[in-house]
Protein backbone atom coordinates (compact mmCIF):
# COMPACT_ATOMS: atom_id res chain seq x y z
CA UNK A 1 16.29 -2.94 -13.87
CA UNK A 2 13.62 -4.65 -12.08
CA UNK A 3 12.11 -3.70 -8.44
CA UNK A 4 14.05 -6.83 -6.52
CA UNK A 5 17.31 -6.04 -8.48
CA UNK A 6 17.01 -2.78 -7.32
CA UNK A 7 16.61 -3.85 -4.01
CA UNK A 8 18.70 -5.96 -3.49
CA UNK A 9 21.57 -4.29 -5.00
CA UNK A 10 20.30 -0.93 -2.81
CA UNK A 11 20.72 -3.48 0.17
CA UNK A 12 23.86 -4.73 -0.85
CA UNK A 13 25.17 -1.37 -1.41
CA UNK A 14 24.04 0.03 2.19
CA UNK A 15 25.02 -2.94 4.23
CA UNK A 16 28.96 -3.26 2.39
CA UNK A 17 29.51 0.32 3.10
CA UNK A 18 28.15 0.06 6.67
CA UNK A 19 30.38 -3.50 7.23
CA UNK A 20 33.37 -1.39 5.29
CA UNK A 21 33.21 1.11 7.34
CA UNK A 22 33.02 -0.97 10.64
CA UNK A 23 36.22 -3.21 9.02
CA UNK A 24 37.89 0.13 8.47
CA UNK A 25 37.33 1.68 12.24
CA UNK A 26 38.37 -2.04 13.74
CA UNK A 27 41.47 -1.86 11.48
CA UNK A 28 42.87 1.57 12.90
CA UNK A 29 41.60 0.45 16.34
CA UNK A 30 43.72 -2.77 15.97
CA UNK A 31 46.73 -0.52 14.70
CA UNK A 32 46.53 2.21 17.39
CA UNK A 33 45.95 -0.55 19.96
CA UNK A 34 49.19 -2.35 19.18
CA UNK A 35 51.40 0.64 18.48
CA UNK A 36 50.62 1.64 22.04
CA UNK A 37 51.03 -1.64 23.49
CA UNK A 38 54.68 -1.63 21.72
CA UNK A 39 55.09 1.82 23.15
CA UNK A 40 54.49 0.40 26.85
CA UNK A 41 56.87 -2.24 26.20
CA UNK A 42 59.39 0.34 25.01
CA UNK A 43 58.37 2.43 28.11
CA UNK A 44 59.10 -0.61 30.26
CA UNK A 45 62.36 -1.58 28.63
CA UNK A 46 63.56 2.28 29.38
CA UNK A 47 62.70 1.88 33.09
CA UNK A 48 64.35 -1.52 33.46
CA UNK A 49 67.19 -0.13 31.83
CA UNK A 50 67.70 2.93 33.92
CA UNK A 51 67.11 0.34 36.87
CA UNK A 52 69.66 -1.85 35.72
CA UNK A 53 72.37 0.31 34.95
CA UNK A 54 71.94 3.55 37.21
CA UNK A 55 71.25 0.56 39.83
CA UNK A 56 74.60 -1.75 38.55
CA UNK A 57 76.68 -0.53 41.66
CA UNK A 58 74.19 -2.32 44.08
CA UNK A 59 74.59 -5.49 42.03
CA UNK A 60 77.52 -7.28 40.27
CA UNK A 61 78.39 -8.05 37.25
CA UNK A 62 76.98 -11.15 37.46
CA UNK A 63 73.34 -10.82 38.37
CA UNK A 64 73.10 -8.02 35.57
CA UNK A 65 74.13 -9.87 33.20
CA UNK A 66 72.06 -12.89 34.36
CA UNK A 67 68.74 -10.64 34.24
CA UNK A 68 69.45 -9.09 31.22
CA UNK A 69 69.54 -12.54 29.22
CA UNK A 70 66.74 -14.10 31.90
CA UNK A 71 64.24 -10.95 31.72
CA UNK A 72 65.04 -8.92 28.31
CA UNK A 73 64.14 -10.34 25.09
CA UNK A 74 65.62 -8.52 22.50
CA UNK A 75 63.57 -6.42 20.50
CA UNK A 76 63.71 -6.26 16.52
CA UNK A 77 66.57 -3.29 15.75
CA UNK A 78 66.39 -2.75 19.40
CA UNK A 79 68.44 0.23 20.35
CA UNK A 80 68.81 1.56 23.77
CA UNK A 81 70.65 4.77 25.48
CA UNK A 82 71.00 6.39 28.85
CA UNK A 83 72.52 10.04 28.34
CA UNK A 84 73.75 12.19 31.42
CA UNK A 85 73.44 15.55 31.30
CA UNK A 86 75.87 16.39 29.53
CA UNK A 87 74.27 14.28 26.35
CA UNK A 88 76.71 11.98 26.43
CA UNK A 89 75.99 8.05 26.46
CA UNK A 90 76.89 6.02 29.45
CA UNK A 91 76.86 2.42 30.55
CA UNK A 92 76.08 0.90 27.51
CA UNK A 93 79.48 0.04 25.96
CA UNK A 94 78.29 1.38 22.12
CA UNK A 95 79.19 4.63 22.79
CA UNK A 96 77.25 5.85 19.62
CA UNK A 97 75.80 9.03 20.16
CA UNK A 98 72.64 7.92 17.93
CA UNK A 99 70.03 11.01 18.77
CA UNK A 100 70.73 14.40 18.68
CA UNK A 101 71.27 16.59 21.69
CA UNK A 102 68.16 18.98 20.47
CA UNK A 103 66.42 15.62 20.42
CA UNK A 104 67.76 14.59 24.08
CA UNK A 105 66.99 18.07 25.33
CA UNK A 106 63.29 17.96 24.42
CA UNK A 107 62.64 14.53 25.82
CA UNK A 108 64.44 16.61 29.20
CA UNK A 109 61.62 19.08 28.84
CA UNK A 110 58.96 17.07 28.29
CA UNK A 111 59.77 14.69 30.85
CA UNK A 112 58.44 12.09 28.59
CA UNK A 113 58.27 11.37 24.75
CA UNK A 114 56.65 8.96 22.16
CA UNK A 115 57.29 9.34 18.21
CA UNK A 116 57.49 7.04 15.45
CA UNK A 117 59.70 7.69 12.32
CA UNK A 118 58.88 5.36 9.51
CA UNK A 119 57.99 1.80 10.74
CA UNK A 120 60.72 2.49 14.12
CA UNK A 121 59.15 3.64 17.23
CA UNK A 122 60.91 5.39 19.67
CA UNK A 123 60.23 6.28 23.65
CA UNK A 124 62.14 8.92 25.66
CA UNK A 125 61.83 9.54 29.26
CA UNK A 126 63.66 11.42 31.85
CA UNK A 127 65.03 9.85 34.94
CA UNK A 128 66.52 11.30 37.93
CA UNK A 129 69.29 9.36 40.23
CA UNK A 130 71.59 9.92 43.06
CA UNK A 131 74.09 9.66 40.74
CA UNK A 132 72.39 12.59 38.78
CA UNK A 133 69.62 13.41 35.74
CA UNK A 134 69.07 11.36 32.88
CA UNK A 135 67.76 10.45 29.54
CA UNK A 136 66.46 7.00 28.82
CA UNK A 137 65.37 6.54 25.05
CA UNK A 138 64.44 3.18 23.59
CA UNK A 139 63.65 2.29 20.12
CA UNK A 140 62.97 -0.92 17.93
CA UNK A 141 60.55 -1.70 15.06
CA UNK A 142 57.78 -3.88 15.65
CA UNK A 143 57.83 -6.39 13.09
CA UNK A 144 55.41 -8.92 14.71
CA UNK A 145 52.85 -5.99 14.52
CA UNK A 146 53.43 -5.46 11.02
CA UNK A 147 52.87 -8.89 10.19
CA UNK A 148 49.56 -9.21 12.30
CA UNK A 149 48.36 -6.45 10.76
CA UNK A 150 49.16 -7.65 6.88
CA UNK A 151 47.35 -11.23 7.87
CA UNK A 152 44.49 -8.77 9.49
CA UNK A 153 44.10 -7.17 6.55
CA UNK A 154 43.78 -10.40 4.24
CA UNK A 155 41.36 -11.74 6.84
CA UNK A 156 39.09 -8.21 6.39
CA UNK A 157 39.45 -8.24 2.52
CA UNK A 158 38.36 -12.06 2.65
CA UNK A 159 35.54 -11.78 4.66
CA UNK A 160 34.49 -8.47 3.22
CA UNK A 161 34.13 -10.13 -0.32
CA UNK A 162 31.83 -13.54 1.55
CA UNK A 163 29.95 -11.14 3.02
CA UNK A 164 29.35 -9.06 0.41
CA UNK A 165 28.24 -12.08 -1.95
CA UNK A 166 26.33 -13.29 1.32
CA UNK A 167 24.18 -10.11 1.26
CA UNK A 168 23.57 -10.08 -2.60
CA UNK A 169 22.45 -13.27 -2.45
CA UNK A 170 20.32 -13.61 0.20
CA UNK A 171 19.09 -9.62 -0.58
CA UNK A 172 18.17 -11.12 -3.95
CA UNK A 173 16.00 -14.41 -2.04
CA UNK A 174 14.70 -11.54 0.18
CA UNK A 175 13.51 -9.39 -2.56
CA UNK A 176 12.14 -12.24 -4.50
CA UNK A 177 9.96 -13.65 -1.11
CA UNK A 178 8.93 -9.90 -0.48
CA UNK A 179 7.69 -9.51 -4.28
CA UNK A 180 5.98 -12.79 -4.96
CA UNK A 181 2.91 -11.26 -4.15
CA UNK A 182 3.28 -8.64 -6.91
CA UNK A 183 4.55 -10.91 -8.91
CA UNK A 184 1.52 -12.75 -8.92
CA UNK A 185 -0.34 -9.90 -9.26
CA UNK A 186 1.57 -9.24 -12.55
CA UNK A 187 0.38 -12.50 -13.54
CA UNK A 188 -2.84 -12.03 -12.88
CA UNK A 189 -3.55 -8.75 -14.50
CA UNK A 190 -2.22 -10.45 -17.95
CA UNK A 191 -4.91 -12.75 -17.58
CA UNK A 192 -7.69 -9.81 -18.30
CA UNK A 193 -9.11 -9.31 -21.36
CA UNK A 194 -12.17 -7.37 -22.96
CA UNK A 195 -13.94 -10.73 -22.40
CA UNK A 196 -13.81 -11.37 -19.09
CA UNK A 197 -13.97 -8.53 -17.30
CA UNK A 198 -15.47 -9.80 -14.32
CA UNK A 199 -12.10 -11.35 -13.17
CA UNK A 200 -10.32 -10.42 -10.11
CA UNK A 201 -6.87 -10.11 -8.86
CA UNK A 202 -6.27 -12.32 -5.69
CA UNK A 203 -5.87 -10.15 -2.03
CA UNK A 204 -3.79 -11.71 -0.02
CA UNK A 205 -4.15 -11.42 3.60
CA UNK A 206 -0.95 -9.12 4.48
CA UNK A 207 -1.83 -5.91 5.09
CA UNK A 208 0.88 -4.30 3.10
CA UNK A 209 1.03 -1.75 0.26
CA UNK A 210 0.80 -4.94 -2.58
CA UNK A 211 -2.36 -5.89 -1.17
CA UNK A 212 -3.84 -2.32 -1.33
CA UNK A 213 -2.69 -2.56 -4.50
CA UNK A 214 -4.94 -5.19 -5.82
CA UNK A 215 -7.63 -4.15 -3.69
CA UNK A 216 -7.84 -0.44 -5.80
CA UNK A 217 -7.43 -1.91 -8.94
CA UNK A 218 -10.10 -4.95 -8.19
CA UNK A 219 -12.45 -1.20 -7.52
CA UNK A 220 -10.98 -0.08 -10.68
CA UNK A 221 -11.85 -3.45 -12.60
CA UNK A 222 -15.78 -2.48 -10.78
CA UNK A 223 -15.79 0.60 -12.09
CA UNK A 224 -14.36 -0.66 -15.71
CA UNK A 225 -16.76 -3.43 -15.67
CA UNK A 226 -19.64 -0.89 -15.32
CA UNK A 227 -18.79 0.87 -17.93
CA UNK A 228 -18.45 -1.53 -20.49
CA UNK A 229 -21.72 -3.37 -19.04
CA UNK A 230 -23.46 0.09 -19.75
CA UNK A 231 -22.02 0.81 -23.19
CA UNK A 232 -23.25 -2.50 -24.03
CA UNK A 233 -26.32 -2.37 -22.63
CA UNK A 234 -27.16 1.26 -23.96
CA UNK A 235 -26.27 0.00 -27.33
CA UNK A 236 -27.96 -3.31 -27.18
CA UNK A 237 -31.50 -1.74 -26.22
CA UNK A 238 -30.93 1.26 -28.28
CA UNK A 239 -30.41 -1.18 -31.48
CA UNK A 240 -33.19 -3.14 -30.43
CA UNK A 241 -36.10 -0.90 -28.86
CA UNK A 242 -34.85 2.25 -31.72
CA UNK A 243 -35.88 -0.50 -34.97
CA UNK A 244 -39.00 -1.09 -34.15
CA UNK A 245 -40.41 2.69 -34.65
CA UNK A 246 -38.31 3.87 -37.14
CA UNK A 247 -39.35 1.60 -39.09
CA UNK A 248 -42.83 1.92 -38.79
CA UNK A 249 -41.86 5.85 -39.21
CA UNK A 250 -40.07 5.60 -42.82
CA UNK A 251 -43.16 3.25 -44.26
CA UNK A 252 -45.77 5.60 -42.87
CA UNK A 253 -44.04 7.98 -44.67
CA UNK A 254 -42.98 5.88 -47.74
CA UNK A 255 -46.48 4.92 -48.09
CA UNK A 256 -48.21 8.16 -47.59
CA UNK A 257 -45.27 9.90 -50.57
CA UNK A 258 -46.35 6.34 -52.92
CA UNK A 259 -49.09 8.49 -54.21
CA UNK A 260 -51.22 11.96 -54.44
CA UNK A 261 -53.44 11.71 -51.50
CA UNK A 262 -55.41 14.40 -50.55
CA UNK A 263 -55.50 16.60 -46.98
CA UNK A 264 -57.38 14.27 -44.59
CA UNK A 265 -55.46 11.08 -45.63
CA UNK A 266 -52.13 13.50 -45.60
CA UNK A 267 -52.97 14.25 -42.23
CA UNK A 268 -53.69 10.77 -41.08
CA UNK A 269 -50.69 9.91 -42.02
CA UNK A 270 -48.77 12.72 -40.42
CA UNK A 271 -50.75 11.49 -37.57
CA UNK A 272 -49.20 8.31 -37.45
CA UNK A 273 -45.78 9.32 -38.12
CA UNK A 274 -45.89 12.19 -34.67
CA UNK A 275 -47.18 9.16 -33.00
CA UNK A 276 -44.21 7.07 -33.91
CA UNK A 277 -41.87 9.84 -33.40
CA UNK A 278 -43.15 10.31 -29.65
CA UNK A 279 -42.78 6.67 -28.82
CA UNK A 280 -39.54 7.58 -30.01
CA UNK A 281 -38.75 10.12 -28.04
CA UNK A 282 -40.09 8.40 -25.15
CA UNK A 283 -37.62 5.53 -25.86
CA UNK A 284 -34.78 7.37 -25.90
CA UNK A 285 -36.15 9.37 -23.17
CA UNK A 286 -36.33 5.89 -21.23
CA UNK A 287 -32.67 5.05 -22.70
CA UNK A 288 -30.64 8.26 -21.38
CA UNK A 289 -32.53 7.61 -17.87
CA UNK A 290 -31.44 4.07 -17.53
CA UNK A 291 -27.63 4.84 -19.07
CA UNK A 292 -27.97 7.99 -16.66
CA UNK A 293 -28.80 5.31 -13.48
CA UNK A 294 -26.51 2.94 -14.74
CA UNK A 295 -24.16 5.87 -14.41
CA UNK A 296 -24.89 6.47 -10.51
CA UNK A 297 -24.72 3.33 -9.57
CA UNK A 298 -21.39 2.52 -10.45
CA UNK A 299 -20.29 5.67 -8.69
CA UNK A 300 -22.61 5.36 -6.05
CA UNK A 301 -21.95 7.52 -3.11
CA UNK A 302 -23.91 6.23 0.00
CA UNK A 303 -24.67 7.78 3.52
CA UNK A 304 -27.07 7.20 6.46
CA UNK A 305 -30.23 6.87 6.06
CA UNK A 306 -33.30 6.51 8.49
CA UNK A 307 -35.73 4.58 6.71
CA UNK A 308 -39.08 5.99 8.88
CA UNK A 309 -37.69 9.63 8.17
CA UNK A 310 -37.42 8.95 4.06
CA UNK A 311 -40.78 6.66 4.21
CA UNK A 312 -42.24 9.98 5.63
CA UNK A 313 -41.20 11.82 3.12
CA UNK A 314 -42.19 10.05 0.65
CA UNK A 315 -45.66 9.90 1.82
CA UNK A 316 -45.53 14.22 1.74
CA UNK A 317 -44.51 13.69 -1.70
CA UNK A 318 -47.05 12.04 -3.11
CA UNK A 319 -49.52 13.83 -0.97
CA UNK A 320 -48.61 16.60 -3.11
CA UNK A 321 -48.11 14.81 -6.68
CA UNK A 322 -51.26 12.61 -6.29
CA UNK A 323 -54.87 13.85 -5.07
CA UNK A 324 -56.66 11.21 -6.52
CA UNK A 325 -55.16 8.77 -3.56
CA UNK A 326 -52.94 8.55 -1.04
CA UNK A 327 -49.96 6.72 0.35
CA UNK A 328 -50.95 4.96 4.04
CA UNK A 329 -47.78 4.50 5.98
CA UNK A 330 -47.63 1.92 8.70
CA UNK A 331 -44.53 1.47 11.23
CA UNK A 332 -45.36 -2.15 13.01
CA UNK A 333 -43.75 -1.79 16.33
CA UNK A 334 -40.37 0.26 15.43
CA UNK A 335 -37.37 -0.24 17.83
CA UNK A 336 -35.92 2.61 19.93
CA UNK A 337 -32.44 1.84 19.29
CA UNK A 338 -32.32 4.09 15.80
CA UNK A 339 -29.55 1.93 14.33
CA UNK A 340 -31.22 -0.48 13.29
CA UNK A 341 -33.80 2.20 11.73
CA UNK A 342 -30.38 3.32 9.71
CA UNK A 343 -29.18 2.34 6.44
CA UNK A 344 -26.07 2.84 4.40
CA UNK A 345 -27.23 3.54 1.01
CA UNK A 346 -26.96 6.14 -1.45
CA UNK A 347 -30.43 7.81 -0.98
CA UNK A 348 -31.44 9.30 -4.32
CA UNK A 349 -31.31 6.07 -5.56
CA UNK A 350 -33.42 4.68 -3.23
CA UNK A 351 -35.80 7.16 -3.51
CA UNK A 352 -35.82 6.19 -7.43
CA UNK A 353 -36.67 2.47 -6.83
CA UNK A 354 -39.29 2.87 -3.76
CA UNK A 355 -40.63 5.93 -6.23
CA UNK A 356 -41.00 3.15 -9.31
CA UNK A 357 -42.85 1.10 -7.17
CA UNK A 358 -45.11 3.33 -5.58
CA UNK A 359 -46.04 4.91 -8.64
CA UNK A 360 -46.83 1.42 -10.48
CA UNK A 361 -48.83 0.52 -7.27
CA UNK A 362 -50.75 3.68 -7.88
CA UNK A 363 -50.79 3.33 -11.99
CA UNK A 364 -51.90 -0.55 -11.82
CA UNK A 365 -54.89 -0.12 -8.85
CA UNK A 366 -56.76 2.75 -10.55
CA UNK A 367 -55.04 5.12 -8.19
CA UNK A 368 -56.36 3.79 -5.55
CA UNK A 369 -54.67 4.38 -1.98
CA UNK A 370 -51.63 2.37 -1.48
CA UNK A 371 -50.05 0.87 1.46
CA UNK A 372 -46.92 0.75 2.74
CA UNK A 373 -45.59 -0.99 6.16
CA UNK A 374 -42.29 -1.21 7.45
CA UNK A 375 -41.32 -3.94 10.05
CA UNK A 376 -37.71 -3.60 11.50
CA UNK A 377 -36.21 -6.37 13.34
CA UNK A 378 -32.47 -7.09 14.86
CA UNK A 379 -32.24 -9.21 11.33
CA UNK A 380 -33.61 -7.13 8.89
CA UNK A 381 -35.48 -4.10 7.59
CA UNK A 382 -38.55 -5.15 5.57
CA UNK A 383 -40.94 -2.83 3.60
CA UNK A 384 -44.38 -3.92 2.14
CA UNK A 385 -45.58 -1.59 -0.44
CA UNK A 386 -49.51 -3.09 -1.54
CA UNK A 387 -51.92 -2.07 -3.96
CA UNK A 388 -55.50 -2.81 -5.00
CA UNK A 389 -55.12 -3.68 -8.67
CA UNK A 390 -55.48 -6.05 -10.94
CA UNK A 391 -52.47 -8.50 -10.23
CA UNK A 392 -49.04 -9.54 -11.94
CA UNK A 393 -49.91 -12.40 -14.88
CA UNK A 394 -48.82 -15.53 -13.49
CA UNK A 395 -46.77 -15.32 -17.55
CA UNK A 396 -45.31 -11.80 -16.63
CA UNK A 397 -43.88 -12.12 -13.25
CA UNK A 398 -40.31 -13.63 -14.53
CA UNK A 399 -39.95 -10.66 -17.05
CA UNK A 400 -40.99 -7.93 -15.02
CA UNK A 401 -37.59 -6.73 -14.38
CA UNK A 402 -36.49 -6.94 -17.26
CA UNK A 403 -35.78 -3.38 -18.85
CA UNK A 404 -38.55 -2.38 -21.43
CA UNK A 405 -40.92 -4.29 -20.77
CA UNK A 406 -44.69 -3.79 -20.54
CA UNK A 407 -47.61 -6.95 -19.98
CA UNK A 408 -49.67 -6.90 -23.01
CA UNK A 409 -52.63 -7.97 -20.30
CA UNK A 410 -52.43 -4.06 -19.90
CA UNK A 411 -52.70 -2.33 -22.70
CA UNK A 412 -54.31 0.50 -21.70
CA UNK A 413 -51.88 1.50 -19.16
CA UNK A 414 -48.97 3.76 -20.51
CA UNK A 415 -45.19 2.64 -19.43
CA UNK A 416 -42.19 1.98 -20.70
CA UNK A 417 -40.98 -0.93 -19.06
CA UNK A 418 -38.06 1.01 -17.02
CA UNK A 419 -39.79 1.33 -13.33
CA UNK A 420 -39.22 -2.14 -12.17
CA UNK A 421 -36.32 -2.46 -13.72
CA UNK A 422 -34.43 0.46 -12.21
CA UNK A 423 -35.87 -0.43 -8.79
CA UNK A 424 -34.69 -3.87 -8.74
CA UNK A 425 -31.07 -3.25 -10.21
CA UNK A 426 -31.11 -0.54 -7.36
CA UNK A 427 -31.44 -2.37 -4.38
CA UNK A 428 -29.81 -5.53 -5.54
CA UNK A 429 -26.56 -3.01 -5.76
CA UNK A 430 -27.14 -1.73 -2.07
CA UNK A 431 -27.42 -5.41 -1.29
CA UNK A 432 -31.01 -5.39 -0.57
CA UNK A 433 -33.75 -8.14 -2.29
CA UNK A 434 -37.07 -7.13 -4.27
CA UNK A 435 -39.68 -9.86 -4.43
CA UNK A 436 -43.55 -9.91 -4.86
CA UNK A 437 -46.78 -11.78 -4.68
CA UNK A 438 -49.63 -10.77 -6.77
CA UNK A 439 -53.27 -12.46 -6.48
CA UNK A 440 -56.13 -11.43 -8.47
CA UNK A 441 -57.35 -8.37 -6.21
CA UNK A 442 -53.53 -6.64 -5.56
CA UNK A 443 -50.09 -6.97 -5.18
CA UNK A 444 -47.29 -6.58 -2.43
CA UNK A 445 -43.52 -5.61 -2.96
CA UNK A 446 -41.10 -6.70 -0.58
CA UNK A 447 -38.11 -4.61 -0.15
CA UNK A 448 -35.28 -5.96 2.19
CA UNK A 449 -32.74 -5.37 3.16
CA UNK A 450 -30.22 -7.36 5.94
CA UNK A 451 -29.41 -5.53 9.15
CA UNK A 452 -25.72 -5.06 10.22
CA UNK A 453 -25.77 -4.11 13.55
């Protein structure tokens, strides 16, 4: 059964045994209510009674009989008698007996009595007179009740059954307005494939537990979308950048088993093929550190970070790695509120990417020193990282970031094409930019990154 059936019939179910239960108390009330208003208007016609006859030798014949047919309407199997005390019925000229003397007794003791046998209600009361004690009793069935309460009860059954199709109807419209969201939703997720990936499921603006909902599986769809982005990615450059050397490897070798050679040419060969074999090993090397990144950033954790306090620290580091040269750090007029010194990021990483390019600054100018500024404004945080080196090629600067590779301008500089690349898929993820300009004596980096507060 689905959700809004459920619902709906959950609300139906509460709401008919709440009304049934309300129809039920109102239907006892209504009962109780008009047996005791039948039992007053037995109570009165015993007291009128007892006026009328214990009072007849004040009034003639007449005048009773006048007030009796003015004043008394008869009452459905009305019976009426007025016992002394001997239990023996007076005035009224049926001289039935019609209740017991045990029964006459006890309404003498009580004083005053109310019973119902069957659908015939009865009062008793006990009355004294100058002309000595007596008991009253008066009894009659109350049809007219009986019939307002069978036309109640067809009212209550008929209304029960609108209402209850009422509230499974409009429980049902209910349900389906409440669940259109998810419904959507539904929709939505159907749409994703293995091919696209990249698609979202709409957030509405309600916040309810739908919309958190799509909002955890839209971070699930991230975190999915990484994945598969890095298996293919892993795969694509391992296929491509793996080729190249093992196949150089297998003809070295091919060629140097074509024929008896002797020990220097053996050797030269060998040579070539640990010299494959470590550009090898330096690929994959290059591979398990980018798949390894690739890895952190889609589970990035970030914190706050003072950007003076890590620059600092990364100018102890490579005071320590590099003795050749050394990093110069400039702060250009720093604000004293510290918040906009802070920055949420996940600070490994950006150690990683300011590492890359501070080492290629060093690498590319000869190890000479490098410097780095930062400039913090109420807009932005900007850092300036510049070396002394022989400039980007006007040819290389759109593949720079590109993962693996190297400008053949620079041949004689080792690298494996992974620094820039890492650096600039870092802070594009913590929403920063990486640019550059390059002239023929140096180049600057530009890292940025937009302040929030």
């Amino acid at each position: 059964m689905k959700i809004k059936d459920r619902l709906a019939l959950y609300f139906t179910l509460i709401s008919t045994t709440v009304l049934l239960a309300v129809l039920f108390a109102v239907y006892f009330i209504f009962i109780k209510f008009l047996e005791s208003d039948f039992y007053d208007r037995l109570n009165d016609r015993a007291f009128i009674n007892a006026n009328l006859y214990l009072e007849a030798d004040e009034i003639s014949a007449d005048s009773l009989k006048r007030v009796k047919t003015e004043y008394l309407e008869t009452l459905n199997g009305e019976i009426v008698r007025i016992y002394d005390s001997n239990n023996k019925p007076r005035f009224i000229t049926d001289n039935q007996q019609f209740w017991t003397s045990d029964f006459i007794n006890q309404v003498r003791k009580a004083k005053k009595i109310r019973i119902k046998e069957g659908l015939r209600q009865t009062v008793g009361i006990f009355y004294k007179d100058n002309q000595g004690d007596f008991v009253i009793l008066a009894s009659a069935i109350d049809n007219s009740t009986y019939n307002r309460i069978g036309k109640l009860r067809i009212s209550m059954a008929v209304t029960f059954i609108i209402i209850t199709a009422g509230l499974l109807l409009s429980s049902r419209w209910i349900a389906n307005r409440i669940l259109k969201p998810l419904d959507i939703f539904i929709g939505e997720v159907k749409k994703i494939k293995s091919s696209n990936l990249d698609f979202r499921v709409q957030e509405t603006k309600n916040k309810d537990e739908i919309n958190l909902l799509a909002q955890n599986f839209n971070q699930l769809m991230d975190h999915l979308e990484q994945a598969f982005i890095l298996q293919k990615t892993f795969v694509a450059n391992a296929s491509h950048e793996l080729r190249t050397p093992i196949t150089s490897l297998l003809m070295e070798a091919e060629i140097a088993l074509s024929q008896p050679r002797n020990a220097e040419e053996y050797q030269k060969a060998l040579r070539s093929v640990v010299d494959d074999a470590d550009k090898m090993n330096a690929t994959i090397n290059s591979l398990m550190s980018l798949a390894q990144a690739d890895l952190e950033l889609g589970a990035t954790q970030t914190e706050a970070v003072r950007i003076d306090k890590l620059l600092r620290e990364l100018q102890v580091h490579w005071a320590q790695k590099n003795k050749q040269s050394k990093l110069v750090v400039d702060f250009e007029e720093l604000p004293s509120q510290t918040d906009l010194l802070t920055l949420n990021v996940n600070k490994n990483l950006l150690e990683i990417a300011l590492n890359n390019i501070i080492g290629n600054a060093f690498k590319f100018s000869d190890y000479q020193d490098v410097h780095c500024t930062l400039t913090v404004s109420e807009q932005e945080i900007k850092i300036a990282i510049r070396d002394l080196g022989v400039g980007i090629n006007q040819n290389d600067s759109e593949y720079i970031y590109k993962p693996f590779y190297t400008s053949s301008s620079n041949v004689n500089l080792k690298g494996n094409g992974m620094g820039l690349y890492m650096a600039h898929k870092i802070i594009s993820l913590a929403k920063g930019e990486l640019s550059f300009t390059s002239e023929d004596k140096g180049t600057t980096f530009f890292v940025k990154f937009r302040n929030n507060v």
